[in-house]
Protein backbone atom coordinates (compact mmCIF):
# COMPACT_ATOMS: atom_id res chain seq x y z
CA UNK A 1 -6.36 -126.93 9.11
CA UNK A 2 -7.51 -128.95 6.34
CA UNK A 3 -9.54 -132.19 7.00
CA UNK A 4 -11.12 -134.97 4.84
CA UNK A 5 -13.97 -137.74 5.63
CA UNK A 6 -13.54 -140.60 3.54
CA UNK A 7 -16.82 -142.08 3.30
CA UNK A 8 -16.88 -145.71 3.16
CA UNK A 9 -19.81 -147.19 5.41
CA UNK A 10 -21.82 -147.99 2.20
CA UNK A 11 -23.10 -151.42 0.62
CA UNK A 12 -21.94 -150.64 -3.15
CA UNK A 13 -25.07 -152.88 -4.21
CA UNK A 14 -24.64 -151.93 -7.77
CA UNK A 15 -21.72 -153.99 -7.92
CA UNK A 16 -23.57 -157.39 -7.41
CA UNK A 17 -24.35 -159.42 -4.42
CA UNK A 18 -22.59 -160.10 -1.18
CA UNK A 19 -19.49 -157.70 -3.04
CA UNK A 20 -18.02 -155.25 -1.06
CA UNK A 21 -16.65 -152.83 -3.69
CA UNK A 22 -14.40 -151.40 -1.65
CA UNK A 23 -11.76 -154.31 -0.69
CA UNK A 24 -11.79 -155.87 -4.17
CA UNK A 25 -7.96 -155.62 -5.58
CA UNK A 26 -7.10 -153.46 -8.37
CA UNK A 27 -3.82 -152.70 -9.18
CA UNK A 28 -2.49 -154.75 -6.22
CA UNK A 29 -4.34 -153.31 -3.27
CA UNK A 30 -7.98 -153.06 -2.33
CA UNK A 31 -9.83 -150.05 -3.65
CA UNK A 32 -10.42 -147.74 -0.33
CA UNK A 33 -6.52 -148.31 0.02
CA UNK A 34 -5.51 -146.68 -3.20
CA UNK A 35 -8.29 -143.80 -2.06
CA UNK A 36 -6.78 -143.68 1.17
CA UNK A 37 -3.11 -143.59 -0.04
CA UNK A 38 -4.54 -140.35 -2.03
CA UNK A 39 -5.21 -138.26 0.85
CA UNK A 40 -2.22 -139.97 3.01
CA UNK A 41 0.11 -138.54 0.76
CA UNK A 42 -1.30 -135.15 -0.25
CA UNK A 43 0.53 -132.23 1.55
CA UNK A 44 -2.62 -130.16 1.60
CA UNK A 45 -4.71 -132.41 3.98
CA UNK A 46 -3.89 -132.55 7.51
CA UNK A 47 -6.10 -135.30 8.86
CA UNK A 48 -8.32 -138.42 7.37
CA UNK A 49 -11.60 -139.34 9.20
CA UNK A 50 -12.87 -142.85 7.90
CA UNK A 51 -16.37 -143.37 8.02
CA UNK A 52 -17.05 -147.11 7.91
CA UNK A 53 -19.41 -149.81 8.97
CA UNK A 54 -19.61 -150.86 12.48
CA UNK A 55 -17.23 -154.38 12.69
CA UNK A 56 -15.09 -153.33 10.03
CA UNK A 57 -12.90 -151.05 12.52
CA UNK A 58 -10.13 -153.67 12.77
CA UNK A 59 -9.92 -154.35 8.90
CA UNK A 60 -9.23 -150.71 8.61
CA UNK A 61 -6.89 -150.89 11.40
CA UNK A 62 -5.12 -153.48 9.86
CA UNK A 63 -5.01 -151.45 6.27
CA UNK A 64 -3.53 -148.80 7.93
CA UNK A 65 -0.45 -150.88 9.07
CA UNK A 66 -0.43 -152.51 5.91
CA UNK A 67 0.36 -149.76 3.99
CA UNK A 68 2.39 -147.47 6.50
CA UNK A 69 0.23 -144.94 6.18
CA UNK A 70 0.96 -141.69 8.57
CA UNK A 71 -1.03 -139.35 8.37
CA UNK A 72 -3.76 -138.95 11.39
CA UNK A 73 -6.51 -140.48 11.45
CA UNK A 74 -9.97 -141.59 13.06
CA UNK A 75 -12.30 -144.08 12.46
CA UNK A 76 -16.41 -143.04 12.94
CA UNK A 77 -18.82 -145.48 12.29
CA UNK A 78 -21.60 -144.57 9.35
CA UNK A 79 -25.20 -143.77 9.92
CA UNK A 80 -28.54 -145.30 8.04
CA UNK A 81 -27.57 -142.58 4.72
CA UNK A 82 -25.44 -140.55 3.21
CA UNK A 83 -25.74 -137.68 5.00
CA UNK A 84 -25.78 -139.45 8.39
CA UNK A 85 -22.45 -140.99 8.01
CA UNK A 86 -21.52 -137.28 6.86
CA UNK A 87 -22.53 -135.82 9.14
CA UNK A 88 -20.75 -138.57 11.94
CA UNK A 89 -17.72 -137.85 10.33
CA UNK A 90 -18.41 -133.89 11.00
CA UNK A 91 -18.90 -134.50 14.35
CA UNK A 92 -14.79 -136.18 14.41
CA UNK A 93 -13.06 -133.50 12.79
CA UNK A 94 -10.72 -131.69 14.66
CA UNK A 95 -12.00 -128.23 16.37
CA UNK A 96 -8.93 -126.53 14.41
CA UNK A 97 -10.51 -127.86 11.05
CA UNK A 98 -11.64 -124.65 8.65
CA UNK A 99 -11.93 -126.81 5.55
CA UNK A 100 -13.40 -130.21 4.94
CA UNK A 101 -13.33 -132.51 1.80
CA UNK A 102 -16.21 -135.43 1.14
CA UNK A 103 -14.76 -138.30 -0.81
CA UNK A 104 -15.98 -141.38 -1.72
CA UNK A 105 -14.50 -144.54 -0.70
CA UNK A 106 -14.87 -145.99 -4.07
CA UNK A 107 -13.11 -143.07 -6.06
CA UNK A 108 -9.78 -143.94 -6.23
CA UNK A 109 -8.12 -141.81 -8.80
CA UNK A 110 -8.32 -138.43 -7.34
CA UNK A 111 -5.46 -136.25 -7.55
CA UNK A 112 -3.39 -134.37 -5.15
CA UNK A 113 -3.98 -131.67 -7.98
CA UNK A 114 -7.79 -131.56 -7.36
CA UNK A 115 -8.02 -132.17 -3.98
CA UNK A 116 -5.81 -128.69 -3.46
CA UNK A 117 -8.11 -127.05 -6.02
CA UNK A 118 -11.25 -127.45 -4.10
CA UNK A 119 -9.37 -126.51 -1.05
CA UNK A 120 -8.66 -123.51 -2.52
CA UNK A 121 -11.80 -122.96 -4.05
CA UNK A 122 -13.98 -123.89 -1.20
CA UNK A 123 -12.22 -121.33 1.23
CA UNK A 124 -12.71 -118.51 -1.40
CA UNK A 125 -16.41 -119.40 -2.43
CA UNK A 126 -17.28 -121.49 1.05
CA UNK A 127 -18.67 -124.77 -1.16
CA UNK A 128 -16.58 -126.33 -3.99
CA UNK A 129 -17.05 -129.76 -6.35
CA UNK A 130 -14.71 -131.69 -8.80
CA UNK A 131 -16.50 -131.70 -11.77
CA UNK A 132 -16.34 -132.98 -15.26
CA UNK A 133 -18.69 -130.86 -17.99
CA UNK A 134 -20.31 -133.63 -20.12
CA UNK A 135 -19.35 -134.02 -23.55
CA UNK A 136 -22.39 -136.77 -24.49
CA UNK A 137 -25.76 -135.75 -25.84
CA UNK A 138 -27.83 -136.31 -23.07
CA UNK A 139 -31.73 -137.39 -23.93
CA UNK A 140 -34.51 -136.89 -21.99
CA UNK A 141 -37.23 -139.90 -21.05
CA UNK A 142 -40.50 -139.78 -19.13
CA UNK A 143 -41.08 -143.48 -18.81
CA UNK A 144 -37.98 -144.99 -19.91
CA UNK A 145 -38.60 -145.80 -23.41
CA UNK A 146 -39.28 -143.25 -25.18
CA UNK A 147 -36.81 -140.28 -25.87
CA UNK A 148 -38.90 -136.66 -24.51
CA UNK A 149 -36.57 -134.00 -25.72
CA UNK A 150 -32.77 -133.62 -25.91
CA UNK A 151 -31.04 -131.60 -23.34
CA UNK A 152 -28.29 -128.73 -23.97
CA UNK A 153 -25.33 -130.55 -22.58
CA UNK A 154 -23.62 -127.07 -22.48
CA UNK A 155 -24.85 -125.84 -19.24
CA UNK A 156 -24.71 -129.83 -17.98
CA UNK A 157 -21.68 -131.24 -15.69
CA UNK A 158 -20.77 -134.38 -13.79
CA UNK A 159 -20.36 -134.04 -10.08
CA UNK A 160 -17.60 -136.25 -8.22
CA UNK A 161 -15.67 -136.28 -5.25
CA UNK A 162 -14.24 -134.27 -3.37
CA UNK A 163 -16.81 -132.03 -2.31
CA UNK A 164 -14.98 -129.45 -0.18
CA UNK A 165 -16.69 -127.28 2.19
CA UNK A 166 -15.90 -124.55 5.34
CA UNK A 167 -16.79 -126.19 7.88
CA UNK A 168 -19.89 -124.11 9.12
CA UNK A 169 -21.24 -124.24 5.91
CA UNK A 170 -21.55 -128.03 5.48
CA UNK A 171 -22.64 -128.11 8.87
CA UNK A 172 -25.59 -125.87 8.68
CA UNK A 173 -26.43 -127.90 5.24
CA UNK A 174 -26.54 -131.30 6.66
CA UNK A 175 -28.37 -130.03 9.65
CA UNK A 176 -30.82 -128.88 7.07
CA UNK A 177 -31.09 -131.77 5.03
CA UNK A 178 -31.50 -133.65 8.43
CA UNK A 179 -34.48 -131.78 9.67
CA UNK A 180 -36.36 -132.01 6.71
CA UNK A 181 -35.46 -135.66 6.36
CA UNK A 182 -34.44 -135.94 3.12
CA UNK A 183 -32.61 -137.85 1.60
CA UNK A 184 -29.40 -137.08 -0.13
CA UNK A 185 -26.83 -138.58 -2.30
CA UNK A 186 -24.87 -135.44 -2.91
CA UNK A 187 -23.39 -133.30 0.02
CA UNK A 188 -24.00 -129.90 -2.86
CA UNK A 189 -27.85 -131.23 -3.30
CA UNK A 190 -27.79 -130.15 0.68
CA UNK A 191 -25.97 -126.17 0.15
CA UNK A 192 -28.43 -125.82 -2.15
CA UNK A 193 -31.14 -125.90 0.59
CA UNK A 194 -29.62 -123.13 2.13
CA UNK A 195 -28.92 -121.32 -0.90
CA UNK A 196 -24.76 -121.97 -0.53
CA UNK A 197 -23.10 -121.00 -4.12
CA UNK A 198 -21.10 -124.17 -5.46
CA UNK A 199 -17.84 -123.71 -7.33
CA UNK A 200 -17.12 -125.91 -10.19
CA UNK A 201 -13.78 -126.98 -10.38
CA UNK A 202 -12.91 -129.27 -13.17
CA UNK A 203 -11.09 -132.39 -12.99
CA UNK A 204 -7.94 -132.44 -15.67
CA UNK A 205 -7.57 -136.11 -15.00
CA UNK A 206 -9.67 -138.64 -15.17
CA UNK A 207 -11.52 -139.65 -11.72
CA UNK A 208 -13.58 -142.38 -12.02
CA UNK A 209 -16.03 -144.23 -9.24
CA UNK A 210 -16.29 -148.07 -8.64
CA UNK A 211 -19.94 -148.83 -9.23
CA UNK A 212 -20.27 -151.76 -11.74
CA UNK A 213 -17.61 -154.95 -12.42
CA UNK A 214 -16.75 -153.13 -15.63
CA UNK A 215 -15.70 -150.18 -14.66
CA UNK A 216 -12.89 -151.59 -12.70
CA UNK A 217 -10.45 -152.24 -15.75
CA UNK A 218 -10.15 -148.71 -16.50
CA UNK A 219 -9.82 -147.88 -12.65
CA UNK A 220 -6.49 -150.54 -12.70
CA UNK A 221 -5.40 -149.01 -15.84
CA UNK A 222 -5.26 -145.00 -14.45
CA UNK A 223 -3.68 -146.33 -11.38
CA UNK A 224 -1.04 -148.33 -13.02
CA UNK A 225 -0.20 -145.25 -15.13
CA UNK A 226 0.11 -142.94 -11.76
């Protein structure tokens, strides 16, 4: 069984004050809808666990009905970070789940395509990432200013969502990253503390995340295309 936690209990502060990222409209529904209707529809996950902020249970609710969408689902209220609302969301999955995708509420573009290739990768390997290698040259700066040294972008790629797990394994890395109190913003940044090899698998399409105003233009325009 094949399970996802949508994480969507954060603030999005990036995108300006009192702005909840998540239920502006782009391409005719609100964000986490789109992200939700990605999962909904893809054959390859079984159930959808919604991590969200306490109060907001009903909105959700209401999405759900909205949109018709089917497939099962559970809401779980977030924690103070990341990896607390993670690891709420762990604690919701089904007992019959083996493998477990991450995403981010805010990502709305991800394919069905990618979402079954870190499925697939994650049961072979036990950890798996969308990824995107990075095609700019990327500088190096110690105070900001000032360019240090330029980086070989060769070895260098851009992590996204969904991060796609066994089950046992992200369980035993959260619990990790929990004890020592850290501080994560990336559910691989905890397998690494337990020395859990990551598989790269690339992302063909684009799969953008809604941090700033301006990045929501390009957002409508990939959905409008899908």
């Amino acid at each position: 069984m094949n399970s996802v936690i949508i994480v969507a209990a954060g603030k999005g502060t990036r995108m300006g004050a009192k702005v909840d990222k998540l239920w502006l409209e782009v391409a005719g529904r609100p964000v986490v809808a789109h992200t939700w209707k990605q999962f909904n529809d893809a054959s390859c996950v079984d159930e959808i666990i919604l991590v969200v902020r306490d109060g907001m249970q009903a909105e959700f609710q209401k999405l759900a009905a909205e949109y018709k969408f089917q497939k099962p689902f559970k809401l779980v209220v977030g924690g103070a970070e990341r990896q607390d609302s993670v690891w709420n969301g762990l604690e919701a999955i089904s007992a019959k789940t083996q493998i477990v995708a991450i995403q981010d509420a805010a990502r709305p573009c991800t394919t069905e395509e990618v979402i079954a290739d870190t499925i697939a990768a994650a049961r072979e390997t036990g950890a798996a990432v969308a990824a995107q290698q990075v095609t700019d040259t990327i500088k190096e700066t110690a105070d900001g200013k000032i360019i240090s040294r330029t980086v070989d972008r060769s070895k260098l790629w851009s992590v996204q969502t969904p991060q796609t797990f066994r089950v046992a394994v992200i369980r035993e890395a959260i619990a990790t990253a929990r004890s020592k109190n850290l501080i994560l913003t990336d559910d691989t940044a905890a397998c690494e503390l337990i020395g859990q090899p990551v598989r790269l698998v690339k992302s063909a399409s684009p799969n953008p995340k809604v941090t700033v105003p301006a990045d929501l233009p390009f957002v409508e325009s990939l959905l409008k295309k899908a």
